[in-house]
C-alpha atoms as a PDB file:
ATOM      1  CA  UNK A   1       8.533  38.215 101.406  1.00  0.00           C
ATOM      2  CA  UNK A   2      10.676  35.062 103.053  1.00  0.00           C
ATOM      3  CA  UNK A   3      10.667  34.899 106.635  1.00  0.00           C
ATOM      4  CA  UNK A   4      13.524  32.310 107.979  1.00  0.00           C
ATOM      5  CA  UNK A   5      11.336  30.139 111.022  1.00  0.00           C
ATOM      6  CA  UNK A   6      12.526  27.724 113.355  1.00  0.00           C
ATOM      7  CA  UNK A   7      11.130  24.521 113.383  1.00  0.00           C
ATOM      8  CA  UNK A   8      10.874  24.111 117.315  1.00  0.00           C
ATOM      9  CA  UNK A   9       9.192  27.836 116.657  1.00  0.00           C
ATOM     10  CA  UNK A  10       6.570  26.470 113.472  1.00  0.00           C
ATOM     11  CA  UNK A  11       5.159  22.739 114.845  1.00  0.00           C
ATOM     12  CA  UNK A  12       3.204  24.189 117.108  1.00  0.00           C
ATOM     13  CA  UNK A  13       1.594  26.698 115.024  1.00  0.00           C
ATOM     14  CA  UNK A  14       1.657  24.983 111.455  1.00  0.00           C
ATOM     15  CA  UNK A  15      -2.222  26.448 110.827  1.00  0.00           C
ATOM     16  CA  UNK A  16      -0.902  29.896 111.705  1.00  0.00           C
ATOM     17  CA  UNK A  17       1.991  29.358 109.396  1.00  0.00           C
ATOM     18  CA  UNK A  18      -0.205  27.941 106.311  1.00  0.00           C
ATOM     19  CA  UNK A  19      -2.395  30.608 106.504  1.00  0.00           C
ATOM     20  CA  UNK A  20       0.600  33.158 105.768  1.00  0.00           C
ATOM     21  CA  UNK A  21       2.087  31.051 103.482  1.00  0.00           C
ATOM     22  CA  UNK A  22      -1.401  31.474 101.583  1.00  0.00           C
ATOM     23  CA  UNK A  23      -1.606  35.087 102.008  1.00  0.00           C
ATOM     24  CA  UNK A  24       2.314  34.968  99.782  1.00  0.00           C
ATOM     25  CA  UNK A  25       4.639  34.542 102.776  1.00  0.00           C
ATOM     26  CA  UNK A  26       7.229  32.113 102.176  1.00  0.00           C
ATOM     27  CA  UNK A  27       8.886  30.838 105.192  1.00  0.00           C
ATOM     28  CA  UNK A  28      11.887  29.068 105.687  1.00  0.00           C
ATOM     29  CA  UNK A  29      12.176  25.899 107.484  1.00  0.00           C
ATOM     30  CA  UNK A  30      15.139  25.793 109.277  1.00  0.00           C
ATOM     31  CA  UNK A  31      16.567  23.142 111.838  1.00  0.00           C
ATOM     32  CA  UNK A  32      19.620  23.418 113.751  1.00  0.00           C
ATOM     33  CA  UNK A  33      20.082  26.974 112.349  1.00  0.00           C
ATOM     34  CA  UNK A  34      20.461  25.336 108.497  1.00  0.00           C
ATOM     35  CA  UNK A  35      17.611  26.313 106.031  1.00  0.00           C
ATOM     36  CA  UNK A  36      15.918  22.494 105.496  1.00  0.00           C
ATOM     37  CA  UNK A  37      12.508  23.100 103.579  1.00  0.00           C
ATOM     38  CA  UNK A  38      10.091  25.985 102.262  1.00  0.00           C
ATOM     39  CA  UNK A  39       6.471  26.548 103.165  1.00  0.00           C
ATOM     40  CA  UNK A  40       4.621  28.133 100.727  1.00  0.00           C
ATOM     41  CA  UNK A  41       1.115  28.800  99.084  1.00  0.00           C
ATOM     42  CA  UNK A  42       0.014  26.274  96.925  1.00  0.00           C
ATOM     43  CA  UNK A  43      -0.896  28.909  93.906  1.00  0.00           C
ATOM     44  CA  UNK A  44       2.786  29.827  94.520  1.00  0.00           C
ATOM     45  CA  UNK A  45       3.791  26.262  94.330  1.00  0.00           C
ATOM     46  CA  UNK A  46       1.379  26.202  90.600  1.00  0.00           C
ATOM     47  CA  UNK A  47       3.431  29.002  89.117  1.00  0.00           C
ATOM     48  CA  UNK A  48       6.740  27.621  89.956  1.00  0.00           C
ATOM     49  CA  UNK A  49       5.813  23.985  88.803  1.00  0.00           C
ATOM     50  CA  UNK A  50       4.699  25.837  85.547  1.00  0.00           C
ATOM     51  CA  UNK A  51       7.771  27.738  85.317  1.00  0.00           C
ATOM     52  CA  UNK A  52       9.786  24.501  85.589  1.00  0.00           C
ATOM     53  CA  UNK A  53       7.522  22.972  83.068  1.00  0.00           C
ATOM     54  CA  UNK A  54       7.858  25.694  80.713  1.00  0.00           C
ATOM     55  CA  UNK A  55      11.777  26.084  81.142  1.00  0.00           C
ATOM     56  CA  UNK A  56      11.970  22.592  80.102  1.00  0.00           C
ATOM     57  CA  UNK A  57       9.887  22.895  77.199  1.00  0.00           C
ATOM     58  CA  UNK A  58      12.046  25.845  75.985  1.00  0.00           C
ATOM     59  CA  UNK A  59      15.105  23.615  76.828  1.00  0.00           C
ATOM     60  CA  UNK A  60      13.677  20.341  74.438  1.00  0.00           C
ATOM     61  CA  UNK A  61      13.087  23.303  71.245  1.00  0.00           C
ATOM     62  CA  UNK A  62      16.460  24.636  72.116  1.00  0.00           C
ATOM     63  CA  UNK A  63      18.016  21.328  71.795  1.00  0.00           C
ATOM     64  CA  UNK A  64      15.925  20.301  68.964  1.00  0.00           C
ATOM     65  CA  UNK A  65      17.078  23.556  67.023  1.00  0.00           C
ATOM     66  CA  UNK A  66      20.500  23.011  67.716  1.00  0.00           C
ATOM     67  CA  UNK A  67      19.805  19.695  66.107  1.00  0.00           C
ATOM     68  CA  UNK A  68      18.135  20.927  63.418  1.00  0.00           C
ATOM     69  CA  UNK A  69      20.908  23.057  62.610  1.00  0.00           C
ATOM     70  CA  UNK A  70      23.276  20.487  62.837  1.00  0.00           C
ATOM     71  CA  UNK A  71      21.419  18.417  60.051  1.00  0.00           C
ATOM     72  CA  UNK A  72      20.871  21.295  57.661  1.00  0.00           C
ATOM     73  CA  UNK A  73      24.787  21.797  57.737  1.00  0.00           C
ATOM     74  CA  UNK A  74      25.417  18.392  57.084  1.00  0.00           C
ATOM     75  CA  UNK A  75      23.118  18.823  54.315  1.00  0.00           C
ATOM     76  CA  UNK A  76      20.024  16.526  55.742  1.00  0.00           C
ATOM     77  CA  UNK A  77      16.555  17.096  55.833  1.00  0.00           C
ATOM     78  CA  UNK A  78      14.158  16.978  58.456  1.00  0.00           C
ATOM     79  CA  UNK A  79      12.909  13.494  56.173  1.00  0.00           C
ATOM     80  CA  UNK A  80      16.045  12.044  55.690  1.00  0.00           C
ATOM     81  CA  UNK A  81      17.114  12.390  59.953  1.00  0.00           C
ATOM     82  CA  UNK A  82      12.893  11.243  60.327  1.00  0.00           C
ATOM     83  CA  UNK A  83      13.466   8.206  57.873  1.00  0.00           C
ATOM     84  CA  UNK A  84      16.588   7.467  59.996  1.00  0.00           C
ATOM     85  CA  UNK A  85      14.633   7.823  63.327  1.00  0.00           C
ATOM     86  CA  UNK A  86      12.178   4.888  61.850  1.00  0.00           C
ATOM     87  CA  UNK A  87      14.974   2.682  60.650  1.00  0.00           C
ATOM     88  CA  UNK A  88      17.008   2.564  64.056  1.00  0.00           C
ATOM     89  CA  UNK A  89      12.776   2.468  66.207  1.00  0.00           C
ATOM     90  CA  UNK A  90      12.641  -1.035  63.484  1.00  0.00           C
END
């Protein structure tokens, strides 16, 4: 659940706050009446920094795929774009 909180309303009850946020509330920092930061669990913030770590992941083999289908087309082999690699690293 996302609760939107003030941040006159949240400084003077931060512990209060962090203890939701642990219990899954995330709560929305806002200042002036514009959202300007998130407060939420740290096992929430885990599983989102593994879900960015594992969208990237699936990004770099999408991208390498592509690649490798590129090659194949071109009628290359994963040894001749490797050999390649080593001449252009020398």
């Amino acid at each position: 659940m996302e609760k939107i909180v003030g941040i006159k309303t949240i400084r003077p009850k931060l512990g209060e706050y962090l203890k939701r946020a642990e219990e899954g509330e995330v709560l929305v920092i806002s200042s002036r009446s514009e959202p300007k930061g998130v407060i939420l669990g740290y096992s929430a913030y885990k599983e989102l920094k593994a879900l960015a770590q594992k969208a990237k992941q699936l990004e770099i083999a999408q991208i390498l795929n592509n690649f490798r289908n590129k090659a194949e087309e071109a009628g290359l082999s994963e040894d001749d774009v490797q050999k390649e690699i080593e001449e252009v690293r020398r």
